[in-house]
Protein backbone atom coordinates (compact mmCIF):
# COMPACT_ATOMS: atom_id res chain seq x y z
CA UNK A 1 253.58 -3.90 46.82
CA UNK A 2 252.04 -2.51 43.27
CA UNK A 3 248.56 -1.82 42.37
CA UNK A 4 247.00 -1.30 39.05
CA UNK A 5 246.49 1.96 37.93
CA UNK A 6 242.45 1.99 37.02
CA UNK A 7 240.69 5.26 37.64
CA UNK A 8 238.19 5.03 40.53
CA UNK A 9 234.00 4.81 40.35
CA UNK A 10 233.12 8.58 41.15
CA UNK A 11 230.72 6.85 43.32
CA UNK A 12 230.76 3.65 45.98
CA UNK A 13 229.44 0.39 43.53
CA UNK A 14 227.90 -2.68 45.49
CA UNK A 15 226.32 -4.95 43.36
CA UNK A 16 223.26 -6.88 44.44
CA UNK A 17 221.61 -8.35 41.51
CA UNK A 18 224.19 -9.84 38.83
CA UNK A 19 221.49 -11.17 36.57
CA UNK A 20 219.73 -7.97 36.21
CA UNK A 21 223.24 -6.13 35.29
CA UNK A 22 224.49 -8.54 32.92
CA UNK A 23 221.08 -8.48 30.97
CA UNK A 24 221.07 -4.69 31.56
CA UNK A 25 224.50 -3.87 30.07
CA UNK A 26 224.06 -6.11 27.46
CA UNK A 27 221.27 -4.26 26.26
CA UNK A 28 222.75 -1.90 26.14
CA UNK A 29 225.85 -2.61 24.40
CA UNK A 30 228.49 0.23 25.50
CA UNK A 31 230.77 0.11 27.80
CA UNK A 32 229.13 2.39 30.94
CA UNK A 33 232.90 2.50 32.25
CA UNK A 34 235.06 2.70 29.73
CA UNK A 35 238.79 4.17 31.32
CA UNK A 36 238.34 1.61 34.01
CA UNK A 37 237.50 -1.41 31.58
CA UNK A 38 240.67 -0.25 29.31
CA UNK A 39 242.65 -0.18 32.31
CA UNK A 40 242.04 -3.01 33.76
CA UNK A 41 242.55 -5.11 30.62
CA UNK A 42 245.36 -3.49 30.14
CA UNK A 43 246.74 -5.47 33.17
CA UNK A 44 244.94 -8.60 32.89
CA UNK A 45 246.51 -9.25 29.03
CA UNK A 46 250.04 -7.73 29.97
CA UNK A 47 250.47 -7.89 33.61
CA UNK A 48 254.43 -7.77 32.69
CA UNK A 49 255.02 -5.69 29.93
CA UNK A 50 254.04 -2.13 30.20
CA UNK A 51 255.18 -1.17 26.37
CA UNK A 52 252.60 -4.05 25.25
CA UNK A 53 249.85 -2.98 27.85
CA UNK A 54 249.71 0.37 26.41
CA UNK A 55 249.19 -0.66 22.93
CA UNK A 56 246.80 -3.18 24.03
CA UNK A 57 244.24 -0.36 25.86
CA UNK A 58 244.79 1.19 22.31
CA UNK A 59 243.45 -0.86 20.31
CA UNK A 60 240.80 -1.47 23.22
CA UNK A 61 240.04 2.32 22.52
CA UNK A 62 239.12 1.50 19.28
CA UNK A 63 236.73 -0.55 19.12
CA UNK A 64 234.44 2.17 20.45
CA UNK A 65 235.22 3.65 17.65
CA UNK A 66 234.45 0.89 15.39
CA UNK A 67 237.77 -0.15 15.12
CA UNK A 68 237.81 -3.90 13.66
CA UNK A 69 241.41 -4.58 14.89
CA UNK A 70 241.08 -7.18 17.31
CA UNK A 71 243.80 -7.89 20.36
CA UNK A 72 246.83 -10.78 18.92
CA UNK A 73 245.90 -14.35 20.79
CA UNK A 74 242.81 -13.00 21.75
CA UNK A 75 241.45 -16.55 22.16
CA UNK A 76 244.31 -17.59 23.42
CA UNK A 77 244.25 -15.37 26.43
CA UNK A 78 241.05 -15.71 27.12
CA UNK A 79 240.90 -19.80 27.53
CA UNK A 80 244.27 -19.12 29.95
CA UNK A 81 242.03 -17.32 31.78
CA UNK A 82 239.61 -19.66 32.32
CA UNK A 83 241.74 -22.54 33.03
CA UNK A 84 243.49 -19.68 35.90
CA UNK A 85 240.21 -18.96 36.68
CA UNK A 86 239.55 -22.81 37.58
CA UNK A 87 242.58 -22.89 39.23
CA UNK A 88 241.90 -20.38 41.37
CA UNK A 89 238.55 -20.89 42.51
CA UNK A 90 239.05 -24.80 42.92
CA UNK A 91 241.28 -24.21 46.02
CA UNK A 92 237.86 -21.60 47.20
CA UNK A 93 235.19 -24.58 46.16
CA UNK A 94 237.53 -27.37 48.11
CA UNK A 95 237.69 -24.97 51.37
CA UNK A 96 234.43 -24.32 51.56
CA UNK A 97 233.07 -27.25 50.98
CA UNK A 98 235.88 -29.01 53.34
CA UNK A 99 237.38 -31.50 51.10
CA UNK A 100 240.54 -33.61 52.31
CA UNK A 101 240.92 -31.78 55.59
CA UNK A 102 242.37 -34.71 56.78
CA UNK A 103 244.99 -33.84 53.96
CA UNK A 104 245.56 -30.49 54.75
CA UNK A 105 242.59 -29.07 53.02
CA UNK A 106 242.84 -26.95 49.48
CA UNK A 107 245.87 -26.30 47.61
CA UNK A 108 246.78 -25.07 44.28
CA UNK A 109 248.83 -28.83 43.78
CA UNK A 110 245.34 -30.42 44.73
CA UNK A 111 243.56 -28.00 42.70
CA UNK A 112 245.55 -28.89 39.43
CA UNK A 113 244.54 -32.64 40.10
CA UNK A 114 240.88 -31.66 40.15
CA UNK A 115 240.76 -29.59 37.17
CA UNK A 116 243.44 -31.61 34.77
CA UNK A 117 240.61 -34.46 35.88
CA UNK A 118 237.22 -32.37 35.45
CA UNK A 119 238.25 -30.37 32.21
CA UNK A 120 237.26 -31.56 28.99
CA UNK A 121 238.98 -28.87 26.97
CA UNK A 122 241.49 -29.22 24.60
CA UNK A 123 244.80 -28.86 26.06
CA UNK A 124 243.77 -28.91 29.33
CA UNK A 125 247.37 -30.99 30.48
CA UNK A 126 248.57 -30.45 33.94
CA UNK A 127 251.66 -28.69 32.26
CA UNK A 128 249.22 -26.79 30.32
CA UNK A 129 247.32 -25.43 33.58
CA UNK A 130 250.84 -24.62 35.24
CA UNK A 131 251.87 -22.62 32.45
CA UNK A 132 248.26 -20.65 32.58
CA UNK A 133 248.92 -20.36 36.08
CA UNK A 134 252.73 -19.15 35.99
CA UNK A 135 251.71 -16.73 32.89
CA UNK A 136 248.83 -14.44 34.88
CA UNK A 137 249.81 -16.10 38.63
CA UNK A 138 250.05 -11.70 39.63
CA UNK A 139 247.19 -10.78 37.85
CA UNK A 140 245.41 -14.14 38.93
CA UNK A 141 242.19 -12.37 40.84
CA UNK A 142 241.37 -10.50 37.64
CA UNK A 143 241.59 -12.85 35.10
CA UNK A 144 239.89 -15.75 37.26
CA UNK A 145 236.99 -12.91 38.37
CA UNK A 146 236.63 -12.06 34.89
CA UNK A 147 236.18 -16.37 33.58
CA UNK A 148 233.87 -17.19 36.25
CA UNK A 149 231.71 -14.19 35.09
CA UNK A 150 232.13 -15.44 31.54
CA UNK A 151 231.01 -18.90 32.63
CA UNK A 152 227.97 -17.60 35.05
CA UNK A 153 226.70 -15.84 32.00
CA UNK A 154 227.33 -18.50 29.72
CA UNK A 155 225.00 -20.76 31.78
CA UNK A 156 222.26 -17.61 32.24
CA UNK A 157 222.67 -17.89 28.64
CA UNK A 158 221.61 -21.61 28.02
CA UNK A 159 218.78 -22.07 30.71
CA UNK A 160 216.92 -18.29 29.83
CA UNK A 161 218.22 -16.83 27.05
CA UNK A 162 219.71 -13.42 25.59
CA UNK A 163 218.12 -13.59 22.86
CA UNK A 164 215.65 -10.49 22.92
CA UNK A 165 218.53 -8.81 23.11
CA UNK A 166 220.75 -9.92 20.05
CA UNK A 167 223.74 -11.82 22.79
CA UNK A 168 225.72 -13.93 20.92
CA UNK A 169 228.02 -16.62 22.25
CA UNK A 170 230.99 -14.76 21.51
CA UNK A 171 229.74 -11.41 23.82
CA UNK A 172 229.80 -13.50 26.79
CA UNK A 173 233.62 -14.19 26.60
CA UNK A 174 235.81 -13.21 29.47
CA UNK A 175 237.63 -9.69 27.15
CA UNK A 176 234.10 -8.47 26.09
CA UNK A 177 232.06 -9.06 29.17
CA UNK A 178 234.87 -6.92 31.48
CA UNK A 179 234.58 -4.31 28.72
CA UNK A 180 230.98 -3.77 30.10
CA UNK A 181 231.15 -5.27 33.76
CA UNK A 182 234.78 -3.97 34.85
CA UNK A 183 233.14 -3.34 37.96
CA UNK A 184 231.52 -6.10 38.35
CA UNK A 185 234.88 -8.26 37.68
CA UNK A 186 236.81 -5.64 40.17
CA UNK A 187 234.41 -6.89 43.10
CA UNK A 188 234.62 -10.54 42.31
CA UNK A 189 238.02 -10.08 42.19
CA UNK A 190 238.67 -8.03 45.25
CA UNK A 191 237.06 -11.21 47.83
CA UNK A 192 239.58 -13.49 45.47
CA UNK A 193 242.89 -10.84 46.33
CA UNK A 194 242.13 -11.25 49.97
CA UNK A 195 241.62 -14.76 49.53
CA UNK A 196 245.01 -15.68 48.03
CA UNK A 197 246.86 -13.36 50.20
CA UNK A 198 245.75 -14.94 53.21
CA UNK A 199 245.28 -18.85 52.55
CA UNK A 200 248.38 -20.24 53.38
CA UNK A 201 248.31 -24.09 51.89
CA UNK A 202 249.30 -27.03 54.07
CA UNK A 203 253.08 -27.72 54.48
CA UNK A 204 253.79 -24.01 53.08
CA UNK A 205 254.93 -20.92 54.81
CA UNK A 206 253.49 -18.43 52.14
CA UNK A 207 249.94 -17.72 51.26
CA UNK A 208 248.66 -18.95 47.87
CA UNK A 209 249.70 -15.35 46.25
CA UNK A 210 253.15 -13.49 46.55
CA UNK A 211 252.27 -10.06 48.28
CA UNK A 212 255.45 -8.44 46.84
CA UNK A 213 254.57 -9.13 42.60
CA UNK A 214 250.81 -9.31 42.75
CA UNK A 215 248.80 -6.02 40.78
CA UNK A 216 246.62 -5.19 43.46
CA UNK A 217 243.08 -3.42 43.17
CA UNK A 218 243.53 -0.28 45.11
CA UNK A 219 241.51 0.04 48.64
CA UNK A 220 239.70 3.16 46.40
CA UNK A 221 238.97 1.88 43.77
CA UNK A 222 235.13 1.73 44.70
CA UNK A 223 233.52 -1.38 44.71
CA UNK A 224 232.38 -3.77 47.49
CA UNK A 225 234.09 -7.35 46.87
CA UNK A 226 231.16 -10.32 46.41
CA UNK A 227 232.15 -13.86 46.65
CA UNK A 228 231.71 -16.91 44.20
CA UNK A 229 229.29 -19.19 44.48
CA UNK A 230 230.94 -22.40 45.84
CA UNK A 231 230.82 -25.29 43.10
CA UNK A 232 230.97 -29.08 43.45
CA UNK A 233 233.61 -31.11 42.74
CA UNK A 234 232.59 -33.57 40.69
CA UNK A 235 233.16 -37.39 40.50
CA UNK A 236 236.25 -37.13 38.23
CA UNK A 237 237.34 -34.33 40.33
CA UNK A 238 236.70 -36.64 43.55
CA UNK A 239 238.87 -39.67 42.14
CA UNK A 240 241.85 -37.39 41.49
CA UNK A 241 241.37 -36.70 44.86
CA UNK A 242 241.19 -39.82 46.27
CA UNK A 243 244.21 -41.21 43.59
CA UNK A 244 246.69 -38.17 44.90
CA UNK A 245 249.09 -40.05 47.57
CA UNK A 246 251.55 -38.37 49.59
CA UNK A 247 254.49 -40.14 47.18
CA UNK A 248 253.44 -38.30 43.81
CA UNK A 249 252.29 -34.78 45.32
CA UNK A 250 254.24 -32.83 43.48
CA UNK A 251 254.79 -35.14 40.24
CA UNK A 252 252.65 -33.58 38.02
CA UNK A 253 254.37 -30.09 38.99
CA UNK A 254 257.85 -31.05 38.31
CA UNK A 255 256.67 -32.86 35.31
CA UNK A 256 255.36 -29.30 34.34
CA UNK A 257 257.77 -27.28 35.31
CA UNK A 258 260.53 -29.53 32.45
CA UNK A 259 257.74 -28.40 29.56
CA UNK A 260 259.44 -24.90 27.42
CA UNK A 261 257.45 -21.92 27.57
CA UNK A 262 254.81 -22.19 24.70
CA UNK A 263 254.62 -19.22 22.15
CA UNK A 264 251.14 -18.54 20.53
C-alpha cells in the first residue's frame, strides 16, 4: 500500500455546511491550507512521476507569490478529471439508486455507457473516458472529489450567484477550488477511497480500485469523509442502459483499449 504524503490539519475538520465554506473561502481568496493544497495537487496532476510532481507544487508555490506561470495542460487535466470524476461517481449514483440489479448492479463498464451517453462535451468518446480513467485510475478519489466540487459550485454559481464577491467562472475549476478547499476535497474523497476499495463489480473478483497502486489519504490526515449527493441518471443515460446486452459488454472497452496513448 502507499499513501500521499500531505501534512495533517493540526486539528480534527468535519465539514457541515459546504455552501457557507465555498462562499467563505472564496471571499477570501487565499489558500487557508496551503502545504496540504500543494501536496495534494501534487499527486492528483502526477500521481506517477515524482520528478514532475515536485516541479508541479513549485510552480503551485508561486502563485502565492504572484507568480503568473501557470501548470502545462492545465485544462487538459482538469476536464480528465471531470470525465474520472463522472466515472467514478456513476457506479455510486447507479448503486444507490439500484439501477440494473437484475444485471448485477453498478460497474465501471456500465458506468462508461452512461456517461459516453449523458456527456455533451467535446471528446467525450468511450476511448476517451478509458484513457481519463487509466491516466488518474490511483489517484481516482482525488481527482473525482475535487470535479464534483467544481461542478456543485458551478451550479451554486448559476442559481445564486458569486458575484458580490468578484467569482469568476474560471475560480470554480477543479485546480483552483482544491487550492482553497483541499480539505474539503480530502473528505469527499475519503467516503469515495472506501468506496472503490470495497465495491467489488458483478462477475469480478477485485473491488473497483487496486489496493496495492492506489495513493491513499492517510487514516491522520484529519478530516471526516462526507458523501456525494446521489444524481439521476438521465434518459440518455437510461437507454444506454437498457441498449447494453450481455453480447457487447465489454465492446466499447476493447475498442478503447486498441486507441494509442494521446499526448497533450
Amino acid at each position: 500500500m502507499r499513501y500521499i504524503d500531505v501534512p495533517s490539519f493540526p486539528r480534527s475538520i468535519e465539514i457541515t455546511d459546504i455552501d457557507h465554506l465555498l462562499r467563505t473561502r472564496l471571499s477570501q481568496k487565499i489558500a487557508v491550507w496551503p502545504c496540504q493544497a500543494i501536496s495534494l495537487l501534487g499527486y492528483m496532476t502526477q500521481p506517477d512521476d515524482p520528478e514532475a510532481r515536485l516541479e508541479l507544487m513549485s510552480v503551485l508555490s508561486g502563485w502565492s507569490l504572484g507568480s503568473p506561470v501557470v501548470p502545462i495542460r492545465i485544462r487538459q487535466m482538469q476536464l480528465e478529471w471531470t470525465r474520472v470524476g463522472d466515472l467514478f461517481n456513476l457506479p455510486h449514483d447507479l448503486s444507490a439508486g439500484g439501477y440494473q440489479q437484475r444485471r448485477g448492479g453498478a460497474s465501471l463498464g456500465k458506468a462508461i455507457a452512461v456517461a459516453g451517453a449523458s456527456i455533451k462535451a467535446w471528446g467525450s468518446s468511450h476511448a476517451n473516458l478509458w484513457q481519463a480513467w487509466r491516466r488518474y485510475k490511483d489517484v481516482s478519489p482525488l481527482v473525482a472529489a475535487a470535479a464534483i466540487i467544481s461542478g456543485d459550485a458551478l451550479e451554486r454559481f448559476k442559481q445564486k450567484g458569486f458575484g458580490e464577491l468578484g467569482v469568476q467562472w474560471a475560480d470554480l475549476q477543479p485546480l483552483p477550488l482544491t487550492m482553497l478547499v483541499p480539505d474539503l476535497v480530502l473528505s469527499l474523497a475519503l467516503y469515495f477511497q472506501e468506496y472503490g476499495l470495497s465495491q467489488v463489480p458483478h462477475g469480478h473478483d477485485e473491488p473497483m480500485l487496486s489496493s496495492e497502486t492506489l495513493w491513499r489519504i492517510p487514516d491522520t490526515i484529519g478530516v471526516t469523509a462526507i458523501a456525494p449527493p446521489v444524481r439521476e441518471i438521465d434518459a440518455a443515460g437510461l437507454a444506454a442502459l437498457r441498449e447494453r446486452r450481455a453480447g457487447n459488454r465489454g465492446k466499447h472497452r476493447n475498442r478503447a483499449s486498441q486507441v494509442p496513448e494521446i499526448v497533450y
